[in-house]
Protein backbone atom coordinates (compact mmCIF):
# COMPACT_ATOMS: atom_id res chain seq x y z
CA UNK A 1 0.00 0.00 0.00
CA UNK A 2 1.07 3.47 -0.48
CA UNK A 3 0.51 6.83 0.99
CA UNK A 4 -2.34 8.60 -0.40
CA UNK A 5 0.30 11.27 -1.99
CA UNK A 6 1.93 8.65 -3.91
CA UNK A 7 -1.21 6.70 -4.89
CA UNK A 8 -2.74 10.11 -6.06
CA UNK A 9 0.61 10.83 -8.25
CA UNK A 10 0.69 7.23 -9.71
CA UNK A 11 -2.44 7.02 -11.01
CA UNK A 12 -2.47 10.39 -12.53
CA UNK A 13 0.83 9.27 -14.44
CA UNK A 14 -0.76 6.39 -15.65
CA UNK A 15 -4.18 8.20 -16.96
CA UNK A 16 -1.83 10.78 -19.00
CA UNK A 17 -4.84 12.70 -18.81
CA UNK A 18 -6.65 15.04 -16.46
CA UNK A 19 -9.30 12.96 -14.33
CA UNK A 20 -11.88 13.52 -12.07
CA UNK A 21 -11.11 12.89 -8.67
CA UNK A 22 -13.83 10.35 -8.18
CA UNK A 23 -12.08 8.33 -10.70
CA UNK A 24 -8.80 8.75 -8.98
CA UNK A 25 -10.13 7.36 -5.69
CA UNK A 26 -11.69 5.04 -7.64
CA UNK A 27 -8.22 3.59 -10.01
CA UNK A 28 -6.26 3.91 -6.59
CA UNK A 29 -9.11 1.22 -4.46
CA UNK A 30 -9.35 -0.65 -7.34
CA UNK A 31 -5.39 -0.99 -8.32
CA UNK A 32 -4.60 -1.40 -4.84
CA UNK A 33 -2.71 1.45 -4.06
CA UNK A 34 -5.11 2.63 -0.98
CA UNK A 35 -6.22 0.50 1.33
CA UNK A 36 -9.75 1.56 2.66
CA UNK A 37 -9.98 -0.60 5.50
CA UNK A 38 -6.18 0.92 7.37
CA UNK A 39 -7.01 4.76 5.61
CA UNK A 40 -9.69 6.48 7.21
CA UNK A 41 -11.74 8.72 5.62
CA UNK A 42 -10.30 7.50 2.38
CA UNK A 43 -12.57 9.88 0.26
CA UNK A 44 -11.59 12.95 1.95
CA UNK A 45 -8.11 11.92 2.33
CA UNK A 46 -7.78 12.15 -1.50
CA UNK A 47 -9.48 15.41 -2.03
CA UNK A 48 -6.83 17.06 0.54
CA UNK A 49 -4.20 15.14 -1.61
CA UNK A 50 -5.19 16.33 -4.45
CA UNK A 51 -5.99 19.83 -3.29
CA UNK A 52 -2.59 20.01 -1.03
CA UNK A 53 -0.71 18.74 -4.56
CA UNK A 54 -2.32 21.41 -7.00
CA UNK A 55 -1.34 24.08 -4.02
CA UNK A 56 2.39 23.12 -4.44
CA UNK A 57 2.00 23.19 -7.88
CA UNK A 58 2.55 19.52 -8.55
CA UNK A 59 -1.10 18.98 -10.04
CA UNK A 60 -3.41 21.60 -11.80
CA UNK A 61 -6.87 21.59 -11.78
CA UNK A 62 -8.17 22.43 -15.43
CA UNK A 63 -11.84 22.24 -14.47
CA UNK A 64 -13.91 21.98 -11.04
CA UNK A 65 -12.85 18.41 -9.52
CA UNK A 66 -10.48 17.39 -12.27
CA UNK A 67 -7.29 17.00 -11.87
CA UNK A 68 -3.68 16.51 -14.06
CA UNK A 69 -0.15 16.17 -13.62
CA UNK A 70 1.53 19.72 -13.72
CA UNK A 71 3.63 19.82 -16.63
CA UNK A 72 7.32 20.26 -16.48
């Protein structure tokens, strides 16, 4: 299992596109990456990943919920 931050970056690099977060959460449960049952609040875990990563400039945020790797 990995920490949300590094679940959140490797399924982002494996889309190669801009995704909503549902479907993030969603590709990191369902490729194993986050493991729901020793996270808690696993849903809003992710959406202060994903906001905490756009903040540092790591992610941007094209549209409302959708995230994508920040390029460079």
């Amino acid at each position: 299992m990995m920490e949300a931050r590094e679940a959140v970056m490797e399924v982002l690099r494996a889309a190669g596109e801009p995704l909503h977060w549902t479907v993030v959460l969603d590709r990191a449960l369902r490729g194993g990456l986050i493991d729901p049952f020793t996270m808690t609040d696993v849903r809003g875990t992710v959406q202060r990943t994903l906001r905490g990563l756009a903040e540092e400039g790591a992610l941007v945020k094209p549209t409302k919920g959708v995230y994508a790797l920040a390029q460079g």
